[in-house]
Protein backbone atom coordinates (compact mmCIF):
# COMPACT_ATOMS: atom_id res chain seq x y z
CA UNK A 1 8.29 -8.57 -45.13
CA UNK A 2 8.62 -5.97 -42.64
CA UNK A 3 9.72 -8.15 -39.79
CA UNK A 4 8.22 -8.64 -36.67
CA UNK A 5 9.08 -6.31 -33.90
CA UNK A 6 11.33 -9.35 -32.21
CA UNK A 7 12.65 -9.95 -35.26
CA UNK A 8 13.27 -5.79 -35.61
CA UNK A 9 14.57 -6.07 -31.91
CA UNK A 10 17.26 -8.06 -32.97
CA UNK A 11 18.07 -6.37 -35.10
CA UNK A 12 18.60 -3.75 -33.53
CA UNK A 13 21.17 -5.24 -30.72
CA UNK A 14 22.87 -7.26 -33.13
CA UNK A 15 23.86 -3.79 -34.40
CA UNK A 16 24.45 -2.02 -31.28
CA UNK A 17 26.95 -4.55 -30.09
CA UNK A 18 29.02 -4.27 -33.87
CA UNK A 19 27.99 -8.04 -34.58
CA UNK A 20 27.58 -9.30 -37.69
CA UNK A 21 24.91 -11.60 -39.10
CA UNK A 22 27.44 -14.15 -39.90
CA UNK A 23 29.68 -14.25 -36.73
CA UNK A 24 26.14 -14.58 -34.50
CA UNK A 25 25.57 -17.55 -36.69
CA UNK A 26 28.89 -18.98 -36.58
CA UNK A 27 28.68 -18.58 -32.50
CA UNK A 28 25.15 -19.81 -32.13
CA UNK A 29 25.32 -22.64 -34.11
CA UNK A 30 22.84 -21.48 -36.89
CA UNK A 31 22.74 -22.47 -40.74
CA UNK A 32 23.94 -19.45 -42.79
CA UNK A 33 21.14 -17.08 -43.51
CA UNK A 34 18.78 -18.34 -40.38
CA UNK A 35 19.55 -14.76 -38.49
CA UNK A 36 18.90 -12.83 -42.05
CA UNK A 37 15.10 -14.44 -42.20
CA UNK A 38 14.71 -14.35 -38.19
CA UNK A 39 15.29 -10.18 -38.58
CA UNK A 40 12.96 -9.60 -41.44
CA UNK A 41 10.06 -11.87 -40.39
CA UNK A 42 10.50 -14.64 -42.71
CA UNK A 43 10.63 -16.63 -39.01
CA UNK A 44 8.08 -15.56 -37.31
CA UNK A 45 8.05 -17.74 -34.38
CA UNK A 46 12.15 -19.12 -33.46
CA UNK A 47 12.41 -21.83 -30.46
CA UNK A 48 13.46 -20.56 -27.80
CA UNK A 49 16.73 -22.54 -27.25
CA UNK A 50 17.32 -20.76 -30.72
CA UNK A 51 17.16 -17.70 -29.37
CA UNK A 52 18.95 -18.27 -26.49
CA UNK A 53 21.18 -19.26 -28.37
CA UNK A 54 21.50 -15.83 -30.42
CA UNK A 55 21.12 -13.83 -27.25
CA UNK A 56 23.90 -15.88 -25.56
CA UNK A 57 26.29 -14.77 -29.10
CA UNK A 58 25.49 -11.46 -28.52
CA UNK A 59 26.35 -11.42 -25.14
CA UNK A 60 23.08 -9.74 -24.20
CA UNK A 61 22.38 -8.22 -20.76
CA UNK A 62 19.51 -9.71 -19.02
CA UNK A 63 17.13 -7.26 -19.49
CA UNK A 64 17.62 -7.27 -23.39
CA UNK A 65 17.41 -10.95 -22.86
CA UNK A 66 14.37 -10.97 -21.37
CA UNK A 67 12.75 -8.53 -23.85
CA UNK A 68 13.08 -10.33 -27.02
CA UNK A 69 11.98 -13.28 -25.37
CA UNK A 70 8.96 -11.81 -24.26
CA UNK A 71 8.37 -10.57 -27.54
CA UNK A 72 8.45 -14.22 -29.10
CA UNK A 73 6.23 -14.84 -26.37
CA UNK A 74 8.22 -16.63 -23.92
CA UNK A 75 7.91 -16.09 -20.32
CA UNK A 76 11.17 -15.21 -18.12
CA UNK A 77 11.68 -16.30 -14.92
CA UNK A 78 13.68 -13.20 -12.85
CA UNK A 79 16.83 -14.97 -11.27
CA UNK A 80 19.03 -13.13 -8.19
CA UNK A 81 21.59 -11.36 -10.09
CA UNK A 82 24.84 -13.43 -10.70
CA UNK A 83 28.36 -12.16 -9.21
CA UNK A 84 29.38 -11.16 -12.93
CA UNK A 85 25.99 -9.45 -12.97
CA UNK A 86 27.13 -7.88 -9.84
CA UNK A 87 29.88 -6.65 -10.37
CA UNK A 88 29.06 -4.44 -14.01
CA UNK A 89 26.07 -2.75 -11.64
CA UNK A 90 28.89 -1.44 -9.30
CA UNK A 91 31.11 -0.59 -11.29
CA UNK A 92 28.22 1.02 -13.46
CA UNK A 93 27.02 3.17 -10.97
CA UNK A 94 29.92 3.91 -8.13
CA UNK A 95 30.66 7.01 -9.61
CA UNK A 96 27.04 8.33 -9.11
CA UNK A 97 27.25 7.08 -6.15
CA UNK A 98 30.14 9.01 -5.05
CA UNK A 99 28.83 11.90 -6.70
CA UNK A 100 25.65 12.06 -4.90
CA UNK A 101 25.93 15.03 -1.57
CA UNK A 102 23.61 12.67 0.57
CA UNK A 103 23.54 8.52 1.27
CA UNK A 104 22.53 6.23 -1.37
CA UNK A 105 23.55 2.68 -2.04
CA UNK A 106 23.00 0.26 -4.33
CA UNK A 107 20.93 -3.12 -4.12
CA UNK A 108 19.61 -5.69 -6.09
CA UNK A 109 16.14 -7.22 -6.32
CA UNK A 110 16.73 -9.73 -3.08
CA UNK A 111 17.52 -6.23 -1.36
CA UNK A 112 21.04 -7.05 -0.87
CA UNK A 113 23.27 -4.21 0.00
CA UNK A 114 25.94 -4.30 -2.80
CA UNK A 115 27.66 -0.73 -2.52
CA UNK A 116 27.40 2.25 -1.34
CA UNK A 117 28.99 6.28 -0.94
CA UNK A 118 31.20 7.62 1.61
CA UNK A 119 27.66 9.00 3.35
CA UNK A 120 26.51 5.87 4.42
CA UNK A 121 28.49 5.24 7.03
CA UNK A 122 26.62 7.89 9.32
CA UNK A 123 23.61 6.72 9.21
CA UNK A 124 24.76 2.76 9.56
CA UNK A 125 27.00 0.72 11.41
CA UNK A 126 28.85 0.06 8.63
CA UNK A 127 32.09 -1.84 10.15
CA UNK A 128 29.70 -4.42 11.17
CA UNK A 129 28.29 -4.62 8.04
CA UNK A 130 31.54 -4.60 6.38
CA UNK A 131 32.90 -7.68 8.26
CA UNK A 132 29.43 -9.78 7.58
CA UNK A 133 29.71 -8.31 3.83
CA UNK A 134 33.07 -10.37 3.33
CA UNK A 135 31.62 -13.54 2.82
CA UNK A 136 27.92 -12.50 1.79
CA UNK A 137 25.90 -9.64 0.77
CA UNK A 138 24.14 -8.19 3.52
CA UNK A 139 20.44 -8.00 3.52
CA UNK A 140 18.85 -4.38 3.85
CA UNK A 141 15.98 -5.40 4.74
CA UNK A 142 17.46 -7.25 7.72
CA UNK A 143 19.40 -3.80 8.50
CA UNK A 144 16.11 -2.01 8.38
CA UNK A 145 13.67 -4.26 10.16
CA UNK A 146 15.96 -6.25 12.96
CA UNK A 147 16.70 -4.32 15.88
CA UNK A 148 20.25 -6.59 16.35
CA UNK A 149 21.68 -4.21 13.09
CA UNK A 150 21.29 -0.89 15.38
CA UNK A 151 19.15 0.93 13.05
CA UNK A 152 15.59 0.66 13.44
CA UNK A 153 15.75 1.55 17.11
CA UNK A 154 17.16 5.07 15.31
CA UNK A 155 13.32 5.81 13.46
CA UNK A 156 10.94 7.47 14.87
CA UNK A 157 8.00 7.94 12.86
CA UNK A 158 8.52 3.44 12.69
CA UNK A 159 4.92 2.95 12.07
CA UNK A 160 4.37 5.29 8.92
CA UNK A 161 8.23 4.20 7.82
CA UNK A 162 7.92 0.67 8.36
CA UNK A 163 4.27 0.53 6.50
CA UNK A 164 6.03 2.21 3.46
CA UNK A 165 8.21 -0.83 2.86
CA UNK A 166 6.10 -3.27 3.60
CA UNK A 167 3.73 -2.00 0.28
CA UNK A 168 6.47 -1.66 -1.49
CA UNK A 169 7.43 -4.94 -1.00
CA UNK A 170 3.86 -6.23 -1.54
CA UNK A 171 4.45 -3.80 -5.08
CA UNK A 172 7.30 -6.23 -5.79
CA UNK A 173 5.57 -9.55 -5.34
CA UNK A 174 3.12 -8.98 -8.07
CA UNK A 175 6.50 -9.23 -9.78
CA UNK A 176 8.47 -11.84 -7.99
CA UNK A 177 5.84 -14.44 -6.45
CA UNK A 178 6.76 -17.38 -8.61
CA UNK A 179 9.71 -17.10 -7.88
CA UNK A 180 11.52 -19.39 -5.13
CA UNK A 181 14.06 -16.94 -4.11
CA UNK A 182 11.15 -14.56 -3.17
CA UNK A 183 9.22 -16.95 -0.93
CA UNK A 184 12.64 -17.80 0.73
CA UNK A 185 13.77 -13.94 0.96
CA UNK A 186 10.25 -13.36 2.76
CA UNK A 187 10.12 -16.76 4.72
CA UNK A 188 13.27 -15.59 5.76
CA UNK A 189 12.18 -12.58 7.06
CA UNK A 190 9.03 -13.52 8.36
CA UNK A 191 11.55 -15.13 11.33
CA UNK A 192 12.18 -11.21 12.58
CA UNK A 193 9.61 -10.29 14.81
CA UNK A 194 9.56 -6.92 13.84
CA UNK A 195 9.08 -7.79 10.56
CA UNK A 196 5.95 -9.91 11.01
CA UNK A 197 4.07 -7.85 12.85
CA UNK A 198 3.93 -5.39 9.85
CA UNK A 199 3.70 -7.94 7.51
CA UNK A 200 0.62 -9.51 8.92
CA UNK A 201 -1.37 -6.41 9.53
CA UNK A 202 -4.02 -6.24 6.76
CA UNK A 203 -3.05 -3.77 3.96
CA UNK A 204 -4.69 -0.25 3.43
CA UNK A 205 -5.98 0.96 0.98
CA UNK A 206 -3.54 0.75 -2.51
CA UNK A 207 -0.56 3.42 -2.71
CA UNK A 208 -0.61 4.76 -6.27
CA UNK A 209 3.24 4.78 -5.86
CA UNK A 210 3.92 1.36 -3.61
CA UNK A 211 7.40 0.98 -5.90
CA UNK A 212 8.98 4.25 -4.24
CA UNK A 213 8.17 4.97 -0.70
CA UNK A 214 8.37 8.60 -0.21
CA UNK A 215 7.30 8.84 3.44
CA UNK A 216 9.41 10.52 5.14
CA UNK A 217 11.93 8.93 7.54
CA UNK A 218 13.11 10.56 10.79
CA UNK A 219 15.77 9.38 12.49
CA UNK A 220 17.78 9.96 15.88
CA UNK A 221 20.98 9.84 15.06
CA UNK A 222 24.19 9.98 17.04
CA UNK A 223 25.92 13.60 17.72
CA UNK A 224 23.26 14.82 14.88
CA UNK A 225 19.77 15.48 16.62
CA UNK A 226 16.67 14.54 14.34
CA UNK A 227 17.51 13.89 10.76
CA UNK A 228 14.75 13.91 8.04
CA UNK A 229 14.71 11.93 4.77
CA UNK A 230 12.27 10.67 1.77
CA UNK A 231 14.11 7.51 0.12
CA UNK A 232 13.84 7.56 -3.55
CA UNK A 233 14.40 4.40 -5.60
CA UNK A 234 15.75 4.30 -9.07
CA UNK A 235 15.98 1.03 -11.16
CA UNK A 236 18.70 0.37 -13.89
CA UNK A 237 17.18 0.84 -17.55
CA UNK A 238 19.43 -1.88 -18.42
CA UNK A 239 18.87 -4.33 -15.88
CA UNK A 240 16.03 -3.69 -13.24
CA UNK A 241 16.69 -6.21 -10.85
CA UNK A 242 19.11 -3.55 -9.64
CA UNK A 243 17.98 -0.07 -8.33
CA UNK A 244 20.38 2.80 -6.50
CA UNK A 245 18.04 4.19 -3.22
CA UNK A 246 18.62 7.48 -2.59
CA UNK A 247 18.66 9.67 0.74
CA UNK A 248 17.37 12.72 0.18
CA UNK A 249 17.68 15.02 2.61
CA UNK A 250 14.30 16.76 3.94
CA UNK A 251 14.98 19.41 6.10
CA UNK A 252 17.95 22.38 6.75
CA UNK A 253 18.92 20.26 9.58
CA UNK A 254 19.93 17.40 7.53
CA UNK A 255 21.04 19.12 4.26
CA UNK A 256 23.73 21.14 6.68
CA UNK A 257 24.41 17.54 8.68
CA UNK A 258 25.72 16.81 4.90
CA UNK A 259 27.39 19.24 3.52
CA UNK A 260 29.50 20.26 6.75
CA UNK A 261 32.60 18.28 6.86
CA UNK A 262 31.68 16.24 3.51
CA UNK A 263 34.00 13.05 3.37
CA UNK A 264 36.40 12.87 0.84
């Protein structure tokens, strides 16, 4: 037989990571030969402790994780991101980051601001976020929506801005409603006032691009005059409960705001 395309999927990681067929069965606790059949179809349908088992030997990331067991038919719940998870994701994109001429940072799928470039700064009050970020991830959705963080007092245009994230964030719960994390992460935000007001207005009519809210964002900001941006959000191939948000700027005003005195 062929295989199946799980089976092919495999496969294919066990290869990319350099892993033998033996030494995945030796570390997942299979009889000799099991991984051989489960690769060319002759098991078309493993149990899924099995192949967490496998997945766990090859030291999988969580998206490959979650692909082969969707392919075997299993559903995947989508857990917050663990520190170790974390920490690859920064240290997989910081030098983009720092690479980029304009603001972007980095956040997983609760929204938590994880890290960022030396542009952020000037458009945040990041010492305060700083000293809260010692002990927990700060929430960017908190920064964006609750006046107490300094920044949404900053937008102008807070109606068209505001209405952007809040589809987007509808986008996401197509994705992330069964989850409990979710219904805290929005309970918990349902407390901001702000927040709520937008939240309980009755939705338009569907964005065709909810996931990436392109309206533009103008903002007031200190010694600067107006500055213009449309955010752009990119999600990790290997692991899209992460995504970097970029800054981009919009107008001359804000491109030269950047690229005068650029910190080093």
């Amino acid at each position: 037989m062929s295989g199946t395309p799980g089976g092919k999927r495999l496969r294919a990681l066990r290869n990319d990571y350099g892993k033998t067929q033996l030494a995945v069965e030796l570390d997942a606790n299979l009889g000799t030969g099991y991984l051989q059949r489960l690769e060319t179809g002759k098991v078309q349908q493993p149990e899924r402790d099995t192949l967490e088992r496998i997945l766990a030997a090859l030291a999988a990331q969580y998206s490959e994780r979650r692909e082969v067991l969707e392919m075997f038919g299993y559903l995947v719940s989508t857990p917050v991101p663990s520190q170790a998870a974390i920490e690859w994701a920064v240290a997989a994109c910081q030098a983009e980051l720092d690479s980029a001429l304009f603001p972007a940072y980095l956040l997983d799928c609760a929204h938590r601001l994880l890290t960022w470039n030396a542009f952020v700064p000037r458009l945040f009050d990041l010492p305060h976020m700083r000293q809260q970020a010692k002990t927990a991830y700060i929430s960017m959705l908190k920064v964006v929506f609750d006046p107490a963080y300094h920044f949404s007092p900053q937008i102008l245009n807070r109606e068209a801005f505001f209405l952007a994230q809040i589809r987007a964030l509808r986008y996401e719960r197509q994705r992330f409603q069964d989850e409990a994390w979710y219904s805290d992460l929005i309970g918990d935000m349902r407390q901001c006032p702000e927040f709520e007001s937008y939240w309980t207005k009755p939705p338009a009519t569907p964005a065709l691009f909810a996931a990436r809210p392109l309206t533009l964002l103008e903002l007031a900001a200190k010694d600067a005059g107006i500055l213009q941006f449309r955010l752009l959000s990119e999600a990790f191939v290997q692991d899209r409960r992460f995504r970097i948000i970029y800054y981009l700027p919009a107008d001359a005003r804000t491109i030269q705001h950047f690229f005068v005195d650029i910190p080093r």
